[in-house]
Protein backbone atom coordinates (compact mmCIF):
# COMPACT_ATOMS: atom_id res chain seq x y z
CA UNK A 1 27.82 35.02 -52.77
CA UNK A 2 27.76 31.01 -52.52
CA UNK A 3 24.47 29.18 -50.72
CA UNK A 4 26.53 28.36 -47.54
CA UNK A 5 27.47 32.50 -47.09
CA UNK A 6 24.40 33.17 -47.82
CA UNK A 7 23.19 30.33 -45.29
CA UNK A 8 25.57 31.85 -42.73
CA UNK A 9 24.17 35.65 -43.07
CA UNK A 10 20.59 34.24 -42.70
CA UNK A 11 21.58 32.66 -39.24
CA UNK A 12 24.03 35.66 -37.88
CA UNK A 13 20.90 37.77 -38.77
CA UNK A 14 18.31 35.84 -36.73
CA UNK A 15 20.72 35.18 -34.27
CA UNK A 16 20.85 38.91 -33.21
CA UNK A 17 16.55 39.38 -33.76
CA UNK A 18 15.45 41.16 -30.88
CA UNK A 19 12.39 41.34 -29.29
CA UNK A 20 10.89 43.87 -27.39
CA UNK A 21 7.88 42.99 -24.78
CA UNK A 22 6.60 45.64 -22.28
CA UNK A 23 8.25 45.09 -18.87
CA UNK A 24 4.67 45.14 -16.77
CA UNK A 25 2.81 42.62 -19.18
CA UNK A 26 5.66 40.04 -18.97
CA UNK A 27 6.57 40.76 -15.31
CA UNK A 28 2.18 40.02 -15.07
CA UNK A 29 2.60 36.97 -17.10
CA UNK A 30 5.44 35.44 -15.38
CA UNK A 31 3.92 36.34 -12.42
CA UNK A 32 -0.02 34.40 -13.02
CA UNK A 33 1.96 31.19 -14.50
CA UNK A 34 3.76 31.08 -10.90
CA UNK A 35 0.65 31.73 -8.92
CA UNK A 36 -0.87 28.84 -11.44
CA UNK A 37 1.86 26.36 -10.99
CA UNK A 38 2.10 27.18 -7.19
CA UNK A 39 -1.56 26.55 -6.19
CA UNK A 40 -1.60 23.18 -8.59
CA UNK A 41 1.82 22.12 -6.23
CA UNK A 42 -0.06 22.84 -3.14
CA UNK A 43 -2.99 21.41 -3.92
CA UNK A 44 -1.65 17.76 -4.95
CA UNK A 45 0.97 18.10 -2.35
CA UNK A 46 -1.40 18.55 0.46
CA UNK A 47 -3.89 16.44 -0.77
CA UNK A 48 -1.44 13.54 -0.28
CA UNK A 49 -1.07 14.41 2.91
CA UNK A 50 -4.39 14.35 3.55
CA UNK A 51 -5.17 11.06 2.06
CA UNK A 52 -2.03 9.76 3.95
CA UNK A 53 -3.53 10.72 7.24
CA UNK A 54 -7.12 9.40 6.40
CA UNK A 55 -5.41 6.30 5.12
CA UNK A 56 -4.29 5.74 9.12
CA UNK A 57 -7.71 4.65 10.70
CA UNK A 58 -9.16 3.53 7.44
CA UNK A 59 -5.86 1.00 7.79
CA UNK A 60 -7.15 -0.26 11.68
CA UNK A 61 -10.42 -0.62 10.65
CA UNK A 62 -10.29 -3.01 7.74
CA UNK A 63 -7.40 -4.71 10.23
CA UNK A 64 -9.84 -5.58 12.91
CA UNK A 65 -12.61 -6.51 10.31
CA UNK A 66 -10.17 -8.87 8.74
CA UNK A 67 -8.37 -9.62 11.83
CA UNK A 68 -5.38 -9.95 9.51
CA UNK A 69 -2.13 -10.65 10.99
CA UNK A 70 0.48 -8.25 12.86
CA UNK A 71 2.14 -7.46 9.45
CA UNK A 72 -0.75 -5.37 7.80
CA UNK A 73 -0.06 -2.60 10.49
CA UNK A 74 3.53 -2.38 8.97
CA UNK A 75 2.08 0.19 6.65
CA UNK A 76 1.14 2.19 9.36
CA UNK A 77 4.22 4.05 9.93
CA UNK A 78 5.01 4.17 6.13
CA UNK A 79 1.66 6.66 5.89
CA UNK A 80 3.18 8.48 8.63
CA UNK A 81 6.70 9.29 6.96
CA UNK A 82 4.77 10.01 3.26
CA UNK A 83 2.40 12.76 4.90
CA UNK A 84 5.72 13.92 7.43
CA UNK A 85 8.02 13.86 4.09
CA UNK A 86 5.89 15.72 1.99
CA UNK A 87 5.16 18.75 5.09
CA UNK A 88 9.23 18.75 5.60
CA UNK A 89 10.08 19.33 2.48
CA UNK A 90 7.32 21.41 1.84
CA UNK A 91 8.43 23.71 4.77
CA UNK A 92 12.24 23.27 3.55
CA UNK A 93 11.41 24.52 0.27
CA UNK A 94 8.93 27.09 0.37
CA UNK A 95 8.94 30.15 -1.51
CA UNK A 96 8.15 33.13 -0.08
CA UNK A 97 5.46 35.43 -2.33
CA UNK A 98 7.04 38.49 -4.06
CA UNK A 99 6.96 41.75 -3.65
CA UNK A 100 4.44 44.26 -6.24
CA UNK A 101 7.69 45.85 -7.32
CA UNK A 102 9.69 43.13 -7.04
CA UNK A 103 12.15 42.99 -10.56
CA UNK A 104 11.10 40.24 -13.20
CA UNK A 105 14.38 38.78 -12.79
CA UNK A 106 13.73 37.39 -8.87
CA UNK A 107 10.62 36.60 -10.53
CA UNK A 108 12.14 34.29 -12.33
CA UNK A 109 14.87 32.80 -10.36
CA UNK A 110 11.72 32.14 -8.28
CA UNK A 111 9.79 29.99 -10.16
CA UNK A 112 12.85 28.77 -11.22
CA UNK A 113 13.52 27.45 -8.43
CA UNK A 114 10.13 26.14 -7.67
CA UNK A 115 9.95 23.95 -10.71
CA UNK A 116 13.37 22.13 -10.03
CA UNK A 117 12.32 21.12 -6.32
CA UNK A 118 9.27 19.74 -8.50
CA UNK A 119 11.76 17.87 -10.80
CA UNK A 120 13.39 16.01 -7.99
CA UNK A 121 10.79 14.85 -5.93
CA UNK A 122 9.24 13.51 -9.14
CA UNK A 123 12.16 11.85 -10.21
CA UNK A 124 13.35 10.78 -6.69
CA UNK A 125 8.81 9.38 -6.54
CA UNK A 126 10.23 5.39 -6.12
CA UNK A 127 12.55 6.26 -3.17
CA UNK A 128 10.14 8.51 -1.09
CA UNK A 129 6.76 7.91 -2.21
CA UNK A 130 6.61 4.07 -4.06
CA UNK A 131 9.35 2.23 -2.41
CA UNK A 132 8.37 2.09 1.43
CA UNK A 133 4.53 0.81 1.04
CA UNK A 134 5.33 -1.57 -1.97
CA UNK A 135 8.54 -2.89 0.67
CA UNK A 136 5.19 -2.87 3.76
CA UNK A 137 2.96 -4.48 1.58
CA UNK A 138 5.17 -7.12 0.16
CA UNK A 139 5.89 -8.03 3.38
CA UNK A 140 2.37 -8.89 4.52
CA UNK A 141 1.44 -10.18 1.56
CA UNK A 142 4.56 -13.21 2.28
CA UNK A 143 3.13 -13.51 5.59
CA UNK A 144 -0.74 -14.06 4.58
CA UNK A 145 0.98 -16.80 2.29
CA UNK A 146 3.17 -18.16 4.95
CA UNK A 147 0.11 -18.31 7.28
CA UNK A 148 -2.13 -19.99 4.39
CA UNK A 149 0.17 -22.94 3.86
CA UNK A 150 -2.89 -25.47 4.27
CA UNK A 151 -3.84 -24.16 0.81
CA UNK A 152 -0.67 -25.86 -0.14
CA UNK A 153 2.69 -24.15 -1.02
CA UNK A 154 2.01 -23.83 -5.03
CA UNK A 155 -1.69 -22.05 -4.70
CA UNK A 156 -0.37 -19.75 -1.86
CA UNK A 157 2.62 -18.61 -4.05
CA UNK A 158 0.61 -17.96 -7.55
CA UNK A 159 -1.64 -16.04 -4.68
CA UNK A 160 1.41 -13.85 -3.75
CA UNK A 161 2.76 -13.49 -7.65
CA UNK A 162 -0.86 -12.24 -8.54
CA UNK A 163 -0.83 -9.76 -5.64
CA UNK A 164 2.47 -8.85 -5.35
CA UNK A 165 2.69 -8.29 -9.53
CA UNK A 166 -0.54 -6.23 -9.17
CA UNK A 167 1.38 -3.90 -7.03
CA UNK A 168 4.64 -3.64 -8.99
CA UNK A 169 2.07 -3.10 -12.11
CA UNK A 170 0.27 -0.06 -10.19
CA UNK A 171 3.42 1.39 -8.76
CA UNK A 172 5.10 1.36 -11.93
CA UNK A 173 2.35 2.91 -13.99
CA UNK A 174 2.49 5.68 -11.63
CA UNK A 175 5.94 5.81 -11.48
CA UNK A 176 5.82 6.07 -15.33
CA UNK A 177 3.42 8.68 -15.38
CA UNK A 178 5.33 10.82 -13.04
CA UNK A 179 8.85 10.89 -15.09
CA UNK A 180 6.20 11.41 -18.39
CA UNK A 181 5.28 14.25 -17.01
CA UNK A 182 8.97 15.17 -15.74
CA UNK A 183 10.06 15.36 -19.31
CA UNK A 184 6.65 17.08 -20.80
CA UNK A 185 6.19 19.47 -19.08
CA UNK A 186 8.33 20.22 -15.79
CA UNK A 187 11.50 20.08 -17.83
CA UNK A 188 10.33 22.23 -21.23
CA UNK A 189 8.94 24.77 -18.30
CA UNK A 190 12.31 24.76 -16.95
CA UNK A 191 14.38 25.15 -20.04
CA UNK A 192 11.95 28.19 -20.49
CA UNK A 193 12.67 30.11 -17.64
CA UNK A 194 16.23 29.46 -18.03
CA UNK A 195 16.28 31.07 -21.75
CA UNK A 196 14.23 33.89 -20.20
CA UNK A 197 16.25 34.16 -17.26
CA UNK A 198 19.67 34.14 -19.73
CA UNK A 199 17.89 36.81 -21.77
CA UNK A 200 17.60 39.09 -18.83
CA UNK A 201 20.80 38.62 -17.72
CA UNK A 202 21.99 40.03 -20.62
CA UNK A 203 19.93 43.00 -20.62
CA UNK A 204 22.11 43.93 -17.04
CA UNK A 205 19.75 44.09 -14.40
CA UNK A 206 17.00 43.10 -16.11
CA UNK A 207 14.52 45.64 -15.75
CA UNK A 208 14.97 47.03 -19.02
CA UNK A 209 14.39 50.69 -20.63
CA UNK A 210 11.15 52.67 -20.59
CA UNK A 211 9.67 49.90 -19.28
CA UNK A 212 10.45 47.91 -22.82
CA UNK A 213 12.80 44.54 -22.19
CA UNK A 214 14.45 43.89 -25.49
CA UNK A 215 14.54 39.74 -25.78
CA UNK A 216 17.03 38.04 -27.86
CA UNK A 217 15.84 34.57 -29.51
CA UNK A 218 13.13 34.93 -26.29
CA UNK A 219 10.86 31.60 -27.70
CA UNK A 220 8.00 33.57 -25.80
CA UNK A 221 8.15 36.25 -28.72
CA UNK A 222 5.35 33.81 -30.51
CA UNK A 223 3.53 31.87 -27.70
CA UNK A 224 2.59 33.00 -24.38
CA UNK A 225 4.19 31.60 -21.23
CA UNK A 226 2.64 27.86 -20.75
CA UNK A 227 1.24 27.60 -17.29
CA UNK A 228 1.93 23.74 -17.01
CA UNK A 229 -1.05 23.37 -14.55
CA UNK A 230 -2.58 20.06 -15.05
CA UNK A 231 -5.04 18.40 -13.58
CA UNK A 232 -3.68 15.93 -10.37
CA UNK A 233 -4.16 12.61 -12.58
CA UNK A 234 -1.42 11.21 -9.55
CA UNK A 235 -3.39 11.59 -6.59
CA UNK A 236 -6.47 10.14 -8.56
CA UNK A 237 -4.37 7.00 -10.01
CA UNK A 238 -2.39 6.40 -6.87
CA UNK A 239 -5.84 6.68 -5.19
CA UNK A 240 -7.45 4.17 -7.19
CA UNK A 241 -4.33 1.64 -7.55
CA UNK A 242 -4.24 1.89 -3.79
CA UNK A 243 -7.83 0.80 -3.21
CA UNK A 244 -7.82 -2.10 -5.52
CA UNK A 245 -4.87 -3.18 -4.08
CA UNK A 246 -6.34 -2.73 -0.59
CA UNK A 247 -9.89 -4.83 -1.86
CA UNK A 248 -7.07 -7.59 -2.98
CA UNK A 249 -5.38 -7.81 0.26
CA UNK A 250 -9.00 -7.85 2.10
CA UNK A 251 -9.96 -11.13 -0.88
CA UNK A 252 -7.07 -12.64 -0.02
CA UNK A 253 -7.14 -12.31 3.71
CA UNK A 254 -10.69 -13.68 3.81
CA UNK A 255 -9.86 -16.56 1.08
CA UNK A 256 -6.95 -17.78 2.79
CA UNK A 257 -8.92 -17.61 6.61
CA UNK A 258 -12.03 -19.74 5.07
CA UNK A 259 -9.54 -22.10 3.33
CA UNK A 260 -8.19 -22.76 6.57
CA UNK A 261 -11.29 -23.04 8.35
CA UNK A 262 -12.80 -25.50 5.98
CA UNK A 263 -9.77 -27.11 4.22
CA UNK A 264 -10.03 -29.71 1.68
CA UNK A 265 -9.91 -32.51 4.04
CA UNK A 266 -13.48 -31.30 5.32
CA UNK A 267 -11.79 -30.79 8.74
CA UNK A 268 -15.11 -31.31 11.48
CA UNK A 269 -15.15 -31.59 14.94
CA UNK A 270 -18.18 -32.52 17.71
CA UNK A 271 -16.54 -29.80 20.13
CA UNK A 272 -17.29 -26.68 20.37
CA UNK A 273 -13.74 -25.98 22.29
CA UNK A 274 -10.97 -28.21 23.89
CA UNK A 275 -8.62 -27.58 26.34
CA UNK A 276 -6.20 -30.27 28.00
CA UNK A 277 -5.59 -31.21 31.52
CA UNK A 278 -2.35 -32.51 30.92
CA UNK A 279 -2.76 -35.36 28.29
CA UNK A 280 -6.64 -35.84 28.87
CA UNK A 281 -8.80 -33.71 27.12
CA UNK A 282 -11.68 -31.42 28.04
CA UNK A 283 -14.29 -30.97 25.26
CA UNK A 284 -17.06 -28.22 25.68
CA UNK A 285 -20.76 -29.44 24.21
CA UNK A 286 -22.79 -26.82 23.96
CA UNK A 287 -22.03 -25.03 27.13
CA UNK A 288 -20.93 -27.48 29.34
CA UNK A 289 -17.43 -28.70 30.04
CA UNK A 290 -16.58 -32.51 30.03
CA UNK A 291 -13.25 -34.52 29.90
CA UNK A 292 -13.70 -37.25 26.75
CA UNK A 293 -13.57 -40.68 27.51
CA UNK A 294 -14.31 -42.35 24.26
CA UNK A 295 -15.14 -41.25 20.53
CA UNK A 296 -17.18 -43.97 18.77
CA UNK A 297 -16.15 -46.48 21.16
CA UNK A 298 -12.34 -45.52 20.69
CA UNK A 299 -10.72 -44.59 23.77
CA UNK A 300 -9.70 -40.77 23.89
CA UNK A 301 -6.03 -42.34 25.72
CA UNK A 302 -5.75 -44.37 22.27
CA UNK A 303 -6.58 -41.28 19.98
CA UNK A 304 -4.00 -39.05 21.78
CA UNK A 305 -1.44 -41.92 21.80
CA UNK A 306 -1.68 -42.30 18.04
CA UNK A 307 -1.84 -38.31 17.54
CA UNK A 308 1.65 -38.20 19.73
CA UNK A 309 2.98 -40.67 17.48
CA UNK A 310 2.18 -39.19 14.59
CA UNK A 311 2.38 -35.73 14.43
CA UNK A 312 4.92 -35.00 17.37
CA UNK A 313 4.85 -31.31 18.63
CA UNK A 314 1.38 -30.49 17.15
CA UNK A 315 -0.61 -33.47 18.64
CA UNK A 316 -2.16 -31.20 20.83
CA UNK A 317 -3.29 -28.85 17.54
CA UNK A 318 -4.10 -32.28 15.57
CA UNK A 319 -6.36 -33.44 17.90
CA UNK A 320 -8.14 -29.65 18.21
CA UNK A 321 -8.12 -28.77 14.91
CA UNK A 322 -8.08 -32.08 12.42
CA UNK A 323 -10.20 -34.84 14.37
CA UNK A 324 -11.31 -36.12 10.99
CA UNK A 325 -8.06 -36.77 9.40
CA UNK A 326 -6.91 -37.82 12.95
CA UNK A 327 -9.59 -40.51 13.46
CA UNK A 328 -9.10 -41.40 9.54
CA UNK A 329 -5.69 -42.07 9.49
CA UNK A 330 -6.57 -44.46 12.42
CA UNK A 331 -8.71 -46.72 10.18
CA UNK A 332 -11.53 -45.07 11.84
CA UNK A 333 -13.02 -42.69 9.47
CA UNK A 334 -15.84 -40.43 11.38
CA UNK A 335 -19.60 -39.69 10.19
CA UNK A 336 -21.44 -36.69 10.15
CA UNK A 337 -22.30 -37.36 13.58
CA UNK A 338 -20.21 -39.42 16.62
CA UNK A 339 -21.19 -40.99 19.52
CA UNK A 340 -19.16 -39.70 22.72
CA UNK A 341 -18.55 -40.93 26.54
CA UNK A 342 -18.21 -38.05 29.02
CA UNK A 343 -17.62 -37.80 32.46
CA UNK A 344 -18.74 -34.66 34.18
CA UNK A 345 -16.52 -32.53 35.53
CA UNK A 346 -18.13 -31.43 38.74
CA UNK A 347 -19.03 -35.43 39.52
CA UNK A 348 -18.00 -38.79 38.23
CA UNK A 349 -21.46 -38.48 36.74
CA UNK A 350 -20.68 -40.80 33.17
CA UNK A 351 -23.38 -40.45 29.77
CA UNK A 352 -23.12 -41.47 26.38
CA UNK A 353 -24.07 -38.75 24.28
CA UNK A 354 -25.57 -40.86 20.60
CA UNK A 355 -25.47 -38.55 16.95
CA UNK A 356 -23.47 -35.34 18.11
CA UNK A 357 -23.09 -33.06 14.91
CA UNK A 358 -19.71 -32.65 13.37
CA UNK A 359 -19.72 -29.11 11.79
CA UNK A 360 -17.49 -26.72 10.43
CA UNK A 361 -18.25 -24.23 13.17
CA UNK A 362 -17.52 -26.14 15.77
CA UNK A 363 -13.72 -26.65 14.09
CA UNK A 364 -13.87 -23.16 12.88
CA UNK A 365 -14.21 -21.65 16.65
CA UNK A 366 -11.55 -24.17 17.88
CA UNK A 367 -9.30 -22.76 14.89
CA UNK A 368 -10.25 -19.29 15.71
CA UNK A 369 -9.18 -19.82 19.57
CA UNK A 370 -6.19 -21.65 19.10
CA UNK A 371 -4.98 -18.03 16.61
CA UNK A 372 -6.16 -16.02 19.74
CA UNK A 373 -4.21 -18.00 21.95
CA UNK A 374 -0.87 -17.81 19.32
CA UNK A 375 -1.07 -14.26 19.22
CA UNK A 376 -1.41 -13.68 23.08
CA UNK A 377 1.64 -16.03 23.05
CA UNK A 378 3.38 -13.64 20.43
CA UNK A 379 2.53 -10.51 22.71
CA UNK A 380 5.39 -9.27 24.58
């Protein structure tokens, strides 16, 4: 007989090797690698949703201690349809628990069935799970930029590259580590069920004879069933990404606020507030309310003339919130302290108020009341 016949006979021979496995200790087996894979499921699945729903007031807390801008709450309502997506489809695809006597066949067809709902919401991760916060995120991220243009437009945009590339990185490494574990272990699970589930096919109804199941080719003949219960390395990853990423959005939020308040100009003003009664302004000192006559020896009219000219619209916010490059660009470059003319306003009561402080908090509270009054404005 030549090699090749004999290399045929050796392969129609294993081909029809049959193994034969005690109905109760496989139906058991098949049985504690389901219960296995079904409490690891449950467990990450509602552990997301848990961490979801915690994620909601942890999100309005560090928005009030930032007081970042209207977009940060955007990612709000993406928490809400993770934790509502995963309890849907949860409920959608549930499996109810088998019977004692149930045959090993439904047994299988179960888990079966269990394992590819696992495939594709693993594989579907980026349209469900990665997609809406990264879109959320992105979008306050552009906004915290937008808002931060007195850092100029170059730093503000390496800002947002540096954030918004520390998210993509994150998201994709989980991303990546989902499909990984698509192909090592959810699909070789799968393709092992199927073989078994072929095998008792064959055998008719699958419950075998004298409680013996004789298994063609069954791989399981020399390994037992793999229960393909990991530990949740997703939740912990996606934890950690998200809480770096939330400490860089905080950073930034805070950089790009104090940049503002004390931009490279070294913005100061000798008010602690200013409001306008038409074009003549009101400046509070201390806690007292005057309207401005003069600024060292400059008339106020003169200083809101030239600010008109200048700046157009935003006179009224040059004047408020960038006296020093105001009064510089006038040839009349200010001090660390001012003299001012006031005139009360309950009398026509006149002083002249000699070495009034300019400081950065004074600017900084005008800054911080002229955001109040934009988003009051923005309110509908």
């Amino acid at each position: 007989m030549a090699p090749d016949e004999f290399q045929q006979a050796w392969q129609a021979q294993a081909s029809q090797t049959r193994v034969t496995i005690d109905a109760d200790l496989l139906r058991q087996e098949v049985r504690r690698d389901q219960q296995a894979f079904r409490t690891m499921i449950l467990y990450r699945d509602y552990g997301e949703v848990g961490v979801a729903l915690l994620l909601i007031p942890i999100w309005f807390i560090l928005g009030a201690v930032t007081k970042s801008p209207w977009t940060w709450y955007l990612t709000v309502p993406v928490l809400i349809w993770m934790a509502g997506f995963m309890l849907v489809y949860r409920r959608r695809h549930r499996q109810e628990p088998g019977e004692p006597d149930e045959p090993l066949l439904q047994c299988v067809q179960r888990s079966l069935s269990e394992v590819e709902d696992q495939i594709w919401l693993l594989r579907n991760i980026f349209w469900w799970y990665l997609l809406p916060p990264s879109v959320t995120i992105l979008i306050f991220f552009a906004h915290v930029c937008w808002l931060s243009s007195a850092l100029g437009w170059l730093l503000s945009l390496i800002f947002f590259l540096i954030l918004a590339g520390s998210l993509v990185g994150v998201y994709s490494w989980i991303y990546f580590l989902n499909q990984r574990a698509v192909q090592l272990q959810l699909i070789p699970k799968r393709q092992e069920l199927l073989t078994l589930q072929a095998s008792l096919q064959d055998e008719g109804t699958g419950a075998g004879t004298q409680d013996q199941i004789a298994l063609p080719g069954l791989p399981f003949s020399k390994q037992e069933l793999s229960t393909s219960c990991h530990s949740p390395v997703r939740i912990i990853l996606g934890l950690i990404g998200l809480f770096i990423i939330m400490l860089l959005v905080v950073y930034f939020v805070e950089t790009a606020r104090n940049s503002k308040d004390k931009p490279a100009h070294g913005q100061k003003s000798p008010f602690a507030a200013v409001r306008w009664q038409d074009s003549q302004p009101e400046v509070k000192l201390v806690k007292e309310w005057y309207q401005l006559i003069s600024l060292n020896g400059i008339p106020a009219a003169e200083i809101v003339e030239f600010s008109k000219q200048t700046y157009g619209d935003k006179w009224q916010k040059r004047f408020e919130e960038d006296l020093v490059e105001l009064l510089t660009r006038m040839g009349h470059p200010p001090a660390d302290s001012v003299t001012l003319e006031v005139q009360s306003l309950d009398s026509a009561e006149k002083k002249t108020l000699k070495e009034v402080p300019m400081t950065y908090e004074n600017r900084r509270a005008i800054r911080n009341a002229a955001r109040e009054r934009e988003r009051e404005e923005g309110k509908p």
